[in-house]
C-alpha atoms as a PDB file:
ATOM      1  CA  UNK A   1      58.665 -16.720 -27.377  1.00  0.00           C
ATOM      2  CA  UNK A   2      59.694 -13.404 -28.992  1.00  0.00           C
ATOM      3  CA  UNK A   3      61.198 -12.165 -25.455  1.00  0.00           C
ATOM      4  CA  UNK A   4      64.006 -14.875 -25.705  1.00  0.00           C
ATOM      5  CA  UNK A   5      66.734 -13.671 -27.443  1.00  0.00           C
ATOM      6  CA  UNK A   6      69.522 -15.694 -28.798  1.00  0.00           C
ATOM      7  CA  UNK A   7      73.571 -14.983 -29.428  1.00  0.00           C
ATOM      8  CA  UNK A   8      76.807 -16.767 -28.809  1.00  0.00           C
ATOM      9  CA  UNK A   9      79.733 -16.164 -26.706  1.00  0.00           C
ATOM     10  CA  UNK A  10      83.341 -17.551 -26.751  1.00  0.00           C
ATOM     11  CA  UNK A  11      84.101 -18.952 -23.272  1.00  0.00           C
ATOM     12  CA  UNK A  12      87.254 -21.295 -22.324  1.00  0.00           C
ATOM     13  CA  UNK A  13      88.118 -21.541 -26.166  1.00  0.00           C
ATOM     14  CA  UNK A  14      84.240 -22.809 -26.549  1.00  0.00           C
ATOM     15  CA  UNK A  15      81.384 -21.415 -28.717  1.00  0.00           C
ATOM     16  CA  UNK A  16      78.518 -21.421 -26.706  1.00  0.00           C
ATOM     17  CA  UNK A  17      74.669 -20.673 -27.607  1.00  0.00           C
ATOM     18  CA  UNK A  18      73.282 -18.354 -25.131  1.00  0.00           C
ATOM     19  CA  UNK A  19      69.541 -17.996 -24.618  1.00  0.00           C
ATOM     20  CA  UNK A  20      68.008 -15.205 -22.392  1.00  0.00           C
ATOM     21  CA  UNK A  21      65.178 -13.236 -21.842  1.00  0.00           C
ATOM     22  CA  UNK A  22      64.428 -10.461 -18.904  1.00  0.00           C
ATOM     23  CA  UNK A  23      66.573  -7.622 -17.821  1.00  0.00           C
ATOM     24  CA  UNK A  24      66.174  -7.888 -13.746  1.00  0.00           C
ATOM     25  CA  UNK A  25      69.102  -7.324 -11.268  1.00  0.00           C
ATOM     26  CA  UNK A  26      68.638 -11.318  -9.991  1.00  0.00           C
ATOM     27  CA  UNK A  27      69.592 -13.852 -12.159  1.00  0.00           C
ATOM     28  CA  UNK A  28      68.251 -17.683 -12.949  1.00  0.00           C
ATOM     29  CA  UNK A  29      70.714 -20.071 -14.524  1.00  0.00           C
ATOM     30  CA  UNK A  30      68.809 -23.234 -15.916  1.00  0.00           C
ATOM     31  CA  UNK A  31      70.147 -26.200 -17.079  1.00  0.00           C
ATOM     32  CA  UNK A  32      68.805 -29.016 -18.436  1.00  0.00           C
ATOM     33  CA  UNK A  33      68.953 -33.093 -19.292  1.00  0.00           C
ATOM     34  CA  UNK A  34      68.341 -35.260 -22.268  1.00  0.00           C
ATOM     35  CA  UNK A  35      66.788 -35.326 -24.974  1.00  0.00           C
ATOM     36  CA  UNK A  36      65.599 -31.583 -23.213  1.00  0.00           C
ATOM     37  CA  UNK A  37      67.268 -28.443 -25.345  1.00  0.00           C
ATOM     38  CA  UNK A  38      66.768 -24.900 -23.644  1.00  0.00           C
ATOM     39  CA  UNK A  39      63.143 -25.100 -25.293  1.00  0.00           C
ATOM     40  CA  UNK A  40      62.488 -27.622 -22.525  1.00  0.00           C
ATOM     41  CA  UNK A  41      62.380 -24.578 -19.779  1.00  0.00           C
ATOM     42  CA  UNK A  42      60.756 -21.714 -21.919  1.00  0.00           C
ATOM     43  CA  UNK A  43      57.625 -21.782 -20.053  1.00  0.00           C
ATOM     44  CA  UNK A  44      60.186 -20.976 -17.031  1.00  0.00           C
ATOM     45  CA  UNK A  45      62.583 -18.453 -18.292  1.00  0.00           C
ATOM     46  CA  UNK A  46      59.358 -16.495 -19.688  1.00  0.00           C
ATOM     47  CA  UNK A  47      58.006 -16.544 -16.048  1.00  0.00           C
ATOM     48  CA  UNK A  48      61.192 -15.249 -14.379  1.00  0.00           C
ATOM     49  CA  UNK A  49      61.917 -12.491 -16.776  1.00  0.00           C
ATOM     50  CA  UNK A  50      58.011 -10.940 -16.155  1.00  0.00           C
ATOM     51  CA  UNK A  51      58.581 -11.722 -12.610  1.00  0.00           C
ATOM     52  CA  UNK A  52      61.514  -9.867 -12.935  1.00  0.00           C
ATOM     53  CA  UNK A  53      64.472 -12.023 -12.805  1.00  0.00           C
ATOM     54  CA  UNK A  54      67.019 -12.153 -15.862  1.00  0.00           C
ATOM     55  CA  UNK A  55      66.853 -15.647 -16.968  1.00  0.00           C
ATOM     56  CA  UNK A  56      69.313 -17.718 -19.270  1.00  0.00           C
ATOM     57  CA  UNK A  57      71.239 -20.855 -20.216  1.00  0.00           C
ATOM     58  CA  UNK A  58      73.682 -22.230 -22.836  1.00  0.00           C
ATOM     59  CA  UNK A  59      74.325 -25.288 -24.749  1.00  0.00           C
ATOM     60  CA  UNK A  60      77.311 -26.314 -27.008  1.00  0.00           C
ATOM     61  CA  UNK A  61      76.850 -25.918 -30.709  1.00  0.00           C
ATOM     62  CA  UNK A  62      79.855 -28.420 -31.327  1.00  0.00           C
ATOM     63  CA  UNK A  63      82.358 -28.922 -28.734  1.00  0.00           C
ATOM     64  CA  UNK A  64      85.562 -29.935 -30.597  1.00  0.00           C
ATOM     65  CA  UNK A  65      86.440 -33.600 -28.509  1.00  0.00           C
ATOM     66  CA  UNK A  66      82.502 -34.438 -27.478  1.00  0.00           C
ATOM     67  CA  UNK A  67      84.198 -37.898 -26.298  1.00  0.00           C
ATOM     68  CA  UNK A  68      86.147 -36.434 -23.783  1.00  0.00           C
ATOM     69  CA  UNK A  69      83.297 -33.896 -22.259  1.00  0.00           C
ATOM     70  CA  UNK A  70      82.345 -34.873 -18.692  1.00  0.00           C
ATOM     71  CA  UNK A  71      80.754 -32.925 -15.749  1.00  0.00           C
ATOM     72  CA  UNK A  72      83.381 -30.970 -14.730  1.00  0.00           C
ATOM     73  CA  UNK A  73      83.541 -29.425 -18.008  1.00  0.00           C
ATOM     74  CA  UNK A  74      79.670 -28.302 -17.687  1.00  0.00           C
ATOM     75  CA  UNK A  75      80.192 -26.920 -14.438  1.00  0.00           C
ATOM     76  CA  UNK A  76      83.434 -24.902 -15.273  1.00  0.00           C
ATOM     77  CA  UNK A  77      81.363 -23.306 -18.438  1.00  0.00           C
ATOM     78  CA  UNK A  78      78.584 -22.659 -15.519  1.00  0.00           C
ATOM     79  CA  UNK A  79      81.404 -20.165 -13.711  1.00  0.00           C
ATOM     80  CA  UNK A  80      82.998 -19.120 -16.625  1.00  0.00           C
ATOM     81  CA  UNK A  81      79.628 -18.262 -18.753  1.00  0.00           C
ATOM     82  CA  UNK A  82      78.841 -16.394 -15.247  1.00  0.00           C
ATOM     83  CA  UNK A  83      81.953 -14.456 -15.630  1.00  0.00           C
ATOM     84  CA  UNK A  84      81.388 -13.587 -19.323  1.00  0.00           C
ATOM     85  CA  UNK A  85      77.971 -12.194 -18.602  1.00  0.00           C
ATOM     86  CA  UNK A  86      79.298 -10.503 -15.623  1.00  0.00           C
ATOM     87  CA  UNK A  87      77.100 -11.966 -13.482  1.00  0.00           C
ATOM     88  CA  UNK A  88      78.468 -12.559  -9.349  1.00  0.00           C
ATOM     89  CA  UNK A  89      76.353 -14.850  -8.303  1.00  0.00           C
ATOM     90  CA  UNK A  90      73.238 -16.562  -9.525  1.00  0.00           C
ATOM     91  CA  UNK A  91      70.000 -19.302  -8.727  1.00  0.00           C
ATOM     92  CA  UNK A  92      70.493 -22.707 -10.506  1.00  0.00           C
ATOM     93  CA  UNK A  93      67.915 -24.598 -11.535  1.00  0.00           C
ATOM     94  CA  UNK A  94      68.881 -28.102 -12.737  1.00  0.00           C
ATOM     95  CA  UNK A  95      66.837 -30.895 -14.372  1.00  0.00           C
ATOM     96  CA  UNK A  96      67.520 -33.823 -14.884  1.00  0.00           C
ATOM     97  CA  UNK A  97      71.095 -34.726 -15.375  1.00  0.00           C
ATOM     98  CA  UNK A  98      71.379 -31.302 -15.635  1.00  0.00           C
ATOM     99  CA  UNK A  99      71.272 -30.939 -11.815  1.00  0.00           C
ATOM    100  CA  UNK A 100      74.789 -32.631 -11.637  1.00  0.00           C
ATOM    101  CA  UNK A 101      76.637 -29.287 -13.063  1.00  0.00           C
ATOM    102  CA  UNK A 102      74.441 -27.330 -10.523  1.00  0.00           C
ATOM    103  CA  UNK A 103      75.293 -29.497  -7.697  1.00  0.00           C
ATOM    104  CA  UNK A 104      79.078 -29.472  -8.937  1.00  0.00           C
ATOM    105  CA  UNK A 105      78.930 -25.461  -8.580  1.00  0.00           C
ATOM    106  CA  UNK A 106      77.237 -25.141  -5.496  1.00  0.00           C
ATOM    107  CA  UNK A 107      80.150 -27.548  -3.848  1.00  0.00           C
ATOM    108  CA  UNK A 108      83.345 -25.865  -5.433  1.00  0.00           C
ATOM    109  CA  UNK A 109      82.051 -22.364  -6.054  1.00  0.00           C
ATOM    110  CA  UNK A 110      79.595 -21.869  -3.168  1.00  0.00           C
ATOM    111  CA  UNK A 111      80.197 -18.010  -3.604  1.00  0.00           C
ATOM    112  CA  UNK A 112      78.841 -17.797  -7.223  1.00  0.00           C
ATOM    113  CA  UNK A 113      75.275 -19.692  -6.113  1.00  0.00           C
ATOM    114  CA  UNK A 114      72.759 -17.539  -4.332  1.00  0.00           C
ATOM    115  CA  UNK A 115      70.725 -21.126  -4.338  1.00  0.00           C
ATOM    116  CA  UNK A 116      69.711 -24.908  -6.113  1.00  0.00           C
ATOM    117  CA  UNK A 117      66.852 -26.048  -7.426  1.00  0.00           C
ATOM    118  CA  UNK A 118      66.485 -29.188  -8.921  1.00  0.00           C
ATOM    119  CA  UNK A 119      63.843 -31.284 -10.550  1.00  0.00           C
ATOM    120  CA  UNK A 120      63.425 -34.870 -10.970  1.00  0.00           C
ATOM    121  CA  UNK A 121      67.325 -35.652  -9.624  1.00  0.00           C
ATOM    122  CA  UNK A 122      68.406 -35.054  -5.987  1.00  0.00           C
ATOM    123  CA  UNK A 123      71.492 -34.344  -4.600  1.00  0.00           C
ATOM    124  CA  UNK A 124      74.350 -36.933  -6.339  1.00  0.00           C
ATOM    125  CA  UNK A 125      77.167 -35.976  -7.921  1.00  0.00           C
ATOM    126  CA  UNK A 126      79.535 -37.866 -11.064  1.00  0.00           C
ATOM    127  CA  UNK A 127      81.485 -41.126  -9.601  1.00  0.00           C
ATOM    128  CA  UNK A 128      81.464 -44.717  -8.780  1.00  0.00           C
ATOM    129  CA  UNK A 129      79.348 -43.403  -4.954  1.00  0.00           C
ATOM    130  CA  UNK A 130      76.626 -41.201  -7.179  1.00  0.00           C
ATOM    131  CA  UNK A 131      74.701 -43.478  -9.721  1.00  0.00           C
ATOM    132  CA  UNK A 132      75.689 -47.088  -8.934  1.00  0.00           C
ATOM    133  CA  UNK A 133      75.472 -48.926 -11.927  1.00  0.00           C
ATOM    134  CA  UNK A 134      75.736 -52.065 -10.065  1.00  0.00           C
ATOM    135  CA  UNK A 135      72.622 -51.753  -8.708  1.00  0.00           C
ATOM    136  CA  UNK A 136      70.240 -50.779 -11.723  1.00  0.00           C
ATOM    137  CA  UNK A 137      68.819 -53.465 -13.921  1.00  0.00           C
ATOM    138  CA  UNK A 138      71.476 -54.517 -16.905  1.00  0.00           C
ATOM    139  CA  UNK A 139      68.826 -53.997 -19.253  1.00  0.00           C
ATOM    140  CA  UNK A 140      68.069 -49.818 -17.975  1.00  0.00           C
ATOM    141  CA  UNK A 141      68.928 -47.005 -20.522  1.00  0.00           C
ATOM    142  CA  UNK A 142      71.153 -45.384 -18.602  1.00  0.00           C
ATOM    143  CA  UNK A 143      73.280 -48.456 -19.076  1.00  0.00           C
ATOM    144  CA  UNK A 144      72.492 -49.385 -22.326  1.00  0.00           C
ATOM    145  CA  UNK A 145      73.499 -46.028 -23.350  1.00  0.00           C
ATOM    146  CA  UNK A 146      76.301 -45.351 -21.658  1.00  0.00           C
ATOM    147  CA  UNK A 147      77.947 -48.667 -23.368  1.00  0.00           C
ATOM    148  CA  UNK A 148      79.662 -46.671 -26.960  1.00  0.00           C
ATOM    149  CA  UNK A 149      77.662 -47.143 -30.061  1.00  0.00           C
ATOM    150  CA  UNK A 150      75.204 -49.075 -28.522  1.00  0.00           C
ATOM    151  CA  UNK A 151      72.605 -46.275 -28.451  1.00  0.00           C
ATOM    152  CA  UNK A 152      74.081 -44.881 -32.198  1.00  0.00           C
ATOM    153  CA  UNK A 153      73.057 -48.457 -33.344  1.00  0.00           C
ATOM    154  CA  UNK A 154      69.669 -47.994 -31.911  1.00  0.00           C
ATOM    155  CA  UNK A 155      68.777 -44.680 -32.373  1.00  0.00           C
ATOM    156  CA  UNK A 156      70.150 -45.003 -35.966  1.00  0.00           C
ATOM    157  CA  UNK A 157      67.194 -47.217 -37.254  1.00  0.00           C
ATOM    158  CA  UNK A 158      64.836 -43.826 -37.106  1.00  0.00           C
ATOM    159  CA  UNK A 159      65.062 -40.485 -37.876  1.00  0.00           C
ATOM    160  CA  UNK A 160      65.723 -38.451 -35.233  1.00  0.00           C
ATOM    161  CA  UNK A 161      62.144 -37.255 -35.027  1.00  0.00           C
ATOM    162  CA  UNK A 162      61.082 -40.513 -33.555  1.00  0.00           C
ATOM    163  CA  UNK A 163      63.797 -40.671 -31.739  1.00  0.00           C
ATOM    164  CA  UNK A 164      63.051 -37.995 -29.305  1.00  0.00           C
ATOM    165  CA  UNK A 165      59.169 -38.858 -29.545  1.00  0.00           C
ATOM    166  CA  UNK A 166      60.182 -42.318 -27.920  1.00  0.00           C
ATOM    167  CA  UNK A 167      61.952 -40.921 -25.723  1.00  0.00           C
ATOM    168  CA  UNK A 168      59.530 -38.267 -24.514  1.00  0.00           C
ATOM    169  CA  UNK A 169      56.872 -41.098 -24.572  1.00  0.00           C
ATOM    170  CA  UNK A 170      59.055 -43.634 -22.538  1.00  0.00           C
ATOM    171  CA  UNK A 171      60.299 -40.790 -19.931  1.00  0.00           C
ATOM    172  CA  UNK A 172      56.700 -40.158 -18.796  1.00  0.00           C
ATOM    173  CA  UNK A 173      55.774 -43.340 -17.871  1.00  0.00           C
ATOM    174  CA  UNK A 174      56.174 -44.446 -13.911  1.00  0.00           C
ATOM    175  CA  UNK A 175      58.295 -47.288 -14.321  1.00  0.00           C
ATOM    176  CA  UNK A 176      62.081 -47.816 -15.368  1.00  0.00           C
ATOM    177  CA  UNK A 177      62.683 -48.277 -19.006  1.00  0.00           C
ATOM    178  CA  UNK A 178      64.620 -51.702 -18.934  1.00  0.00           C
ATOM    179  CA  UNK A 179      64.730 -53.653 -22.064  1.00  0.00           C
ATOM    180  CA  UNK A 180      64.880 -57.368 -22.886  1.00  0.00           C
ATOM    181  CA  UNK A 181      68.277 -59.551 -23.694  1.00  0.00           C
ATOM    182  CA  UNK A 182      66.878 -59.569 -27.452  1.00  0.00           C
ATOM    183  CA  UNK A 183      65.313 -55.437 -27.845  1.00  0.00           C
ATOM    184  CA  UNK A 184      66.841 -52.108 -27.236  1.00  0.00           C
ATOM    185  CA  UNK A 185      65.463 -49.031 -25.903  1.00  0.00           C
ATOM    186  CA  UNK A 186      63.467 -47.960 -28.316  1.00  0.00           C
ATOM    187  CA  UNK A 187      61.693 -51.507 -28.859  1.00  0.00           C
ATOM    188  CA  UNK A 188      60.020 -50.434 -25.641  1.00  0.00           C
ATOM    189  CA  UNK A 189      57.719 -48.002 -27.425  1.00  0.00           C
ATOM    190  CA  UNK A 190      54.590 -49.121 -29.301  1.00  0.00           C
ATOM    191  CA  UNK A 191      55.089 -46.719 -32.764  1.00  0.00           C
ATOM    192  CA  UNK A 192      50.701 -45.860 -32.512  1.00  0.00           C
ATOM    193  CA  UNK A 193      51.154 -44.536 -28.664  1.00  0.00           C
ATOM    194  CA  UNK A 194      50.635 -40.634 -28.498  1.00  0.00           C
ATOM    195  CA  UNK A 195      52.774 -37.569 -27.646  1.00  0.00           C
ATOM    196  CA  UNK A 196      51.786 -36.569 -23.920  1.00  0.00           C
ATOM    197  CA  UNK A 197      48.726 -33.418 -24.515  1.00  0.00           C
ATOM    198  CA  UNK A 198      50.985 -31.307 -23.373  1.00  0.00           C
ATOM    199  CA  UNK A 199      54.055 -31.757 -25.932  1.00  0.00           C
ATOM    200  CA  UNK A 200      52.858 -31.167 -29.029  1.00  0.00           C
ATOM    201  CA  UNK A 201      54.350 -31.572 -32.854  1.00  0.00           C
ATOM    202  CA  UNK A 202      55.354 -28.191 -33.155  1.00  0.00           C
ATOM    203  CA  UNK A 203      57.284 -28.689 -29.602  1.00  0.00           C
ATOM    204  CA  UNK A 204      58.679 -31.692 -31.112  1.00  0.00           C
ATOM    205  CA  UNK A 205      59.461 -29.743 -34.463  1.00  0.00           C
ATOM    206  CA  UNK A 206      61.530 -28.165 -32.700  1.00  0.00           C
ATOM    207  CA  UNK A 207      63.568 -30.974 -30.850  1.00  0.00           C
ATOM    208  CA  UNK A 208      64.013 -32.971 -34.212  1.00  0.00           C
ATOM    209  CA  UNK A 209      65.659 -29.613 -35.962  1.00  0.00           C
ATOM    210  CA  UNK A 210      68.208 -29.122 -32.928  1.00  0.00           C
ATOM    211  CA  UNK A 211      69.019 -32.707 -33.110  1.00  0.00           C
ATOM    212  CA  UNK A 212      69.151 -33.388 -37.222  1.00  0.00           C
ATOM    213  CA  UNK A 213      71.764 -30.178 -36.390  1.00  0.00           C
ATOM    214  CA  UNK A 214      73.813 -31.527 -33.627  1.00  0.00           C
ATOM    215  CA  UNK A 215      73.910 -35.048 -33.650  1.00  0.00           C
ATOM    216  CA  UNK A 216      73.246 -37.247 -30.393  1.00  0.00           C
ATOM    217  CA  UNK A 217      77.264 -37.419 -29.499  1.00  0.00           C
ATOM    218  CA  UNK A 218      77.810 -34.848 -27.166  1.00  0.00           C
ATOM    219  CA  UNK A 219      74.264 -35.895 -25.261  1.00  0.00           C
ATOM    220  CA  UNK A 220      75.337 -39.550 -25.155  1.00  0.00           C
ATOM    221  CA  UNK A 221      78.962 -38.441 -23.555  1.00  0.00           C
ATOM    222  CA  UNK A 222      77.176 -36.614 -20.677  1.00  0.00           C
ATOM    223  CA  UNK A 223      75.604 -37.736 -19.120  1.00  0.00           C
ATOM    224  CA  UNK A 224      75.661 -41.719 -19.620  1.00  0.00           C
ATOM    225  CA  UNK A 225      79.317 -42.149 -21.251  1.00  0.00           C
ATOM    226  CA  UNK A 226      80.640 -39.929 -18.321  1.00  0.00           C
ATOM    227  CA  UNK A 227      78.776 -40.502 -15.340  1.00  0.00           C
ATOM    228  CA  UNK A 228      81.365 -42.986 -13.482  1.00  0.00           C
ATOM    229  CA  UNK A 229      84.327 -40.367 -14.206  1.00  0.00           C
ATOM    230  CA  UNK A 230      85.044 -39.448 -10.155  1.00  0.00           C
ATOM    231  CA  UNK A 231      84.922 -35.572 -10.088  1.00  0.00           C
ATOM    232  CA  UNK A 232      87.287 -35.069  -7.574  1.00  0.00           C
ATOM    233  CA  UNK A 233      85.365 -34.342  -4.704  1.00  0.00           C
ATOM    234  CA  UNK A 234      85.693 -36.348  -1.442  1.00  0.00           C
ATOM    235  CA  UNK A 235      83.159 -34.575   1.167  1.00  0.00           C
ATOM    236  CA  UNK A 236      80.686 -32.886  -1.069  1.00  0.00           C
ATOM    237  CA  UNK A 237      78.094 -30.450   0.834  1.00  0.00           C
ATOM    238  CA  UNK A 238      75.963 -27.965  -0.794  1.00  0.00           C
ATOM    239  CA  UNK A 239      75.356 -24.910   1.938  1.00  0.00           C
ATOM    240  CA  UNK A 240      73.097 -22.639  -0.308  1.00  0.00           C
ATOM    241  CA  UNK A 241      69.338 -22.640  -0.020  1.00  0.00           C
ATOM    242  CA  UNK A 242      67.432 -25.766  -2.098  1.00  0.00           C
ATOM    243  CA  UNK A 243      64.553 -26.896  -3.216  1.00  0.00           C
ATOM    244  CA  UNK A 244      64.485 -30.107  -5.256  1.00  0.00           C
ATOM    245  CA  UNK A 245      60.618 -30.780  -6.969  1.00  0.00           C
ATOM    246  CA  UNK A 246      59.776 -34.331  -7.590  1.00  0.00           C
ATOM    247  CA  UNK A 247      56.726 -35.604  -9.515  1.00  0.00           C
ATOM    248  CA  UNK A 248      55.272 -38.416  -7.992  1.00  0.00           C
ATOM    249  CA  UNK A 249      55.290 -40.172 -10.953  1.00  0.00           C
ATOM    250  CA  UNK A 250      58.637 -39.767 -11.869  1.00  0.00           C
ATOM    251  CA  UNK A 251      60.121 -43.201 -12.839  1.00  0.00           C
ATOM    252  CA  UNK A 252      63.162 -41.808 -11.286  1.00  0.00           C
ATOM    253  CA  UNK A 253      61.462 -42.547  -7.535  1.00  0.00           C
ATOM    254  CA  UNK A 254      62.158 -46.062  -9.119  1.00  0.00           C
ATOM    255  CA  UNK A 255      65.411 -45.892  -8.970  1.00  0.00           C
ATOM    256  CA  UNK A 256      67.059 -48.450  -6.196  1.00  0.00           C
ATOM    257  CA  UNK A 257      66.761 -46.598  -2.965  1.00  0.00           C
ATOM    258  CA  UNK A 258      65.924 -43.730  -4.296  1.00  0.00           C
ATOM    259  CA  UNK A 259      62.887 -43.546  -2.798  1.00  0.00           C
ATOM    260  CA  UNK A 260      64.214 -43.986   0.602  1.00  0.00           C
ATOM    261  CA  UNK A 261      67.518 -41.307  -0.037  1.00  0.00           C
ATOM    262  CA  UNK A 262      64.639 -38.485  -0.754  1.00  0.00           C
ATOM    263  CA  UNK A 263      61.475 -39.357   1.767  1.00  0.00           C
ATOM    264  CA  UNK A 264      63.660 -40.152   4.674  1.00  0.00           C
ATOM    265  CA  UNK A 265      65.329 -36.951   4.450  1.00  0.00           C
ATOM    266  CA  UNK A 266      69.092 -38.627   3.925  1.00  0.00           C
ATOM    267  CA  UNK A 267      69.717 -36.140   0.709  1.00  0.00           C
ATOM    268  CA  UNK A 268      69.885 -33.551   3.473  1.00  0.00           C
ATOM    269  CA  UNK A 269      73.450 -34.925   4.947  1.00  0.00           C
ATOM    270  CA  UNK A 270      74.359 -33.156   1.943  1.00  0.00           C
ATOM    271  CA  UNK A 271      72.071 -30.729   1.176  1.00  0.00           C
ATOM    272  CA  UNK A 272      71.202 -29.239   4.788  1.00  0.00           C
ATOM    273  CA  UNK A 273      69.354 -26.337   3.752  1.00  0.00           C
ATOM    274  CA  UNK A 274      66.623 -28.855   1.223  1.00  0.00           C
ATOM    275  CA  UNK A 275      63.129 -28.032   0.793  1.00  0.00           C
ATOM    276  CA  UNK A 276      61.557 -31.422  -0.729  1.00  0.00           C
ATOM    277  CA  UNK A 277      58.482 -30.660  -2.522  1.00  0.00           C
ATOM    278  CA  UNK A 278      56.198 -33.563  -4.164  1.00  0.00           C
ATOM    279  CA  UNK A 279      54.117 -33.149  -6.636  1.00  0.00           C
ATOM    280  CA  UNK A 280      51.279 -35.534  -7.124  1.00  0.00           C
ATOM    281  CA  UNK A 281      50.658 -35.765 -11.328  1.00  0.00           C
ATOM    282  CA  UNK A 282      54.391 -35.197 -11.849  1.00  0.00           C
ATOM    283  CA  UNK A 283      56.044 -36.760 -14.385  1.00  0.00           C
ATOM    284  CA  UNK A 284      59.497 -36.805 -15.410  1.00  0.00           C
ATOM    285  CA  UNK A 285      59.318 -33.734 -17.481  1.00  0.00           C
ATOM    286  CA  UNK A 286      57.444 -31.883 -14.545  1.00  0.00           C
ATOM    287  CA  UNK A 287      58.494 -28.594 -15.755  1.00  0.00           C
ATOM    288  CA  UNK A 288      56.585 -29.123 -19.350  1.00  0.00           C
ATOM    289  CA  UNK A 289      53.805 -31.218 -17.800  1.00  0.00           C
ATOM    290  CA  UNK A 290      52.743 -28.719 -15.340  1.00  0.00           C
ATOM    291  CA  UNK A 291      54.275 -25.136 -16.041  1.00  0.00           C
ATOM    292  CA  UNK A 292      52.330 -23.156 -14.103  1.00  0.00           C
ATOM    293  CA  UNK A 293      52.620 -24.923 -10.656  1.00  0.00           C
ATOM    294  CA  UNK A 294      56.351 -25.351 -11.163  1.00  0.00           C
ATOM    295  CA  UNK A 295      56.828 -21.903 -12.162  1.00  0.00           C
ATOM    296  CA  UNK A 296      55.117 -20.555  -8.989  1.00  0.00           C
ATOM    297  CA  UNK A 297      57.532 -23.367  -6.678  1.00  0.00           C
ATOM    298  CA  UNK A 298      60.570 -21.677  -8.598  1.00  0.00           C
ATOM    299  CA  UNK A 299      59.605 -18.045  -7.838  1.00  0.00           C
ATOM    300  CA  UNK A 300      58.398 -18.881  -3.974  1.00  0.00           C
ATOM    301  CA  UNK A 301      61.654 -20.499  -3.500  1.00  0.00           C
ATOM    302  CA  UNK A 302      63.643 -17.090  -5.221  1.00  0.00           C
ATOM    303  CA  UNK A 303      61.357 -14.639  -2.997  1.00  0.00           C
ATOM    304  CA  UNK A 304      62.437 -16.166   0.134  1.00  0.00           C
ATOM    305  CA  UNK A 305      65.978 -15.790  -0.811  1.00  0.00           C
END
């Protein structure tokens, strides 16, 4: 972890935390979800900068209105962090929620993207047409938590140690984390049940301190609070090379026809130069779960372009 090195730059009247590691002519842009920090891809950026890639990505100490943040925002810091580090064009890799910004780019600044790569989330974008809320189950956490202080009033009942524990614990299961008329979100976890091997209390350390720091606000706002603000875009295509990685047992393949949208190949109306890769033991935090493998998918997919 000593390669990454940390500073902060002023972009669009914002402070933003920069983290970046590897000095290469090619450059990876990640971007992640929630509760993930930029601690969630180190086993990636470390791989890219000895494979010889420069490899980075931001995150808001404390955005001055974190109620009015939404998507758009995140993707103009994308281009205008890009222009700060005087970089022309660059990869994106997006997990999560955190594919939305990359997605957002790719459609409005296809000459800044040399190519997409998401994990876990294909190809939707913010609006009522990208996650229909009518069709998830009332009691999901996506809806739970994008109704205001809903999730404060849950979350607030732990420390925020736990808070990201249940969350890591309930995001690696296979099935969709819908709660009762009478419990909340984190009723769903049984306090004895383990961290995954592979995240361990120091990794979680870390989490907690970020979060004790900065609050759950901004998180909450995008992408749940957000995520039915229409973006603006009205024939969205993304014409870079992609690759979107899917664990096999990602609850997200749940989702209402979402397992339809990626296996019959209708992501690529939008996305018409997709590679879909599957990964059998993948989980929702694929990228954690199984560094290695992902980190050779990610550098395949930047050799060939």
């Amino acid at each position: 972890m000593e390669k990454i090195q940390h500073s902060h730059v002023q972009v669009r009247g914002l402070k933003l935390h920069v983290v970046q590691t590897g000095t290469g002519p090619k450059v990876v842009l990640f971007l992640h979800g929630f509760p993930e920090i930029w601690y969630s891809w180190r086993h990636q950026m470390i791989a890219m900068a000895n494979a010889g890639y420069r490899a980075g990505l931001w995150t808001l100490d404390h955005p001055p209105e974190p109620e009015r943040a939404n998507f758009n925002d995140l993707a103009d810091d994308v281009v205008a962090l890009l222009d700060s580090l005087a970089v022309d064009k660059a990869f994106l890799v997006g997990k999560d929620f955190g594919a939305f910004p990359a997605f957002l780019v790719a459609v409005t600044h296809p000459e800044r993207v040399l190519g997409v790569i998401t994990l876990g989330v294909p190809f939707l974008i913010p609006g009522p047409l990208g996650v229909q809320f009518d069709l998830l189950p009332k009691g999901y956490y996506v809806i739970r938590w994008a109704e205001p202080g809903r999730a404060e009033a849950d979350f607030g009942r732990f420390d925020v140690k736990t808070v990201v524990r249940n969350i890591y614990i309930l995001f690696c299961r296979s099935e969709l984390q819908v709660a009762g008329d009478n419990e909340e979100i984190m009723d769903l976890v049984d306090p004895s049940t383990p961290l995954p091997p592979w995240f361990t209390e120091e990794d979680l350390d870390v989490y907690a301190t970020l979060y004790q720091n900065s609050g759950f606000r901004t998180a909450l706002q995008v992408p749940y609070r957000c995520m039915q603000l229409d973006c603006g875009i009205t024939n969205p295509k993304v014409i870079a090379p992609s690759l979107l990685i899917m664990g096999e047992k990602d609850y997200v393949m749940k989702s209402p026809g979402m397992e339809d949208y990626i296996r019959k190949g209708i992501v690529k109306q939008f996305m018409p130069n997709l590679d879909i890769i599957f990964m059998s033991e993948g989980n929702h935090f694929v990228q954690e779960q199984l560094p290695e493998q992902v980190n050779e998918l990610i550098l395949s997919f930047l050799t060939k372009n």
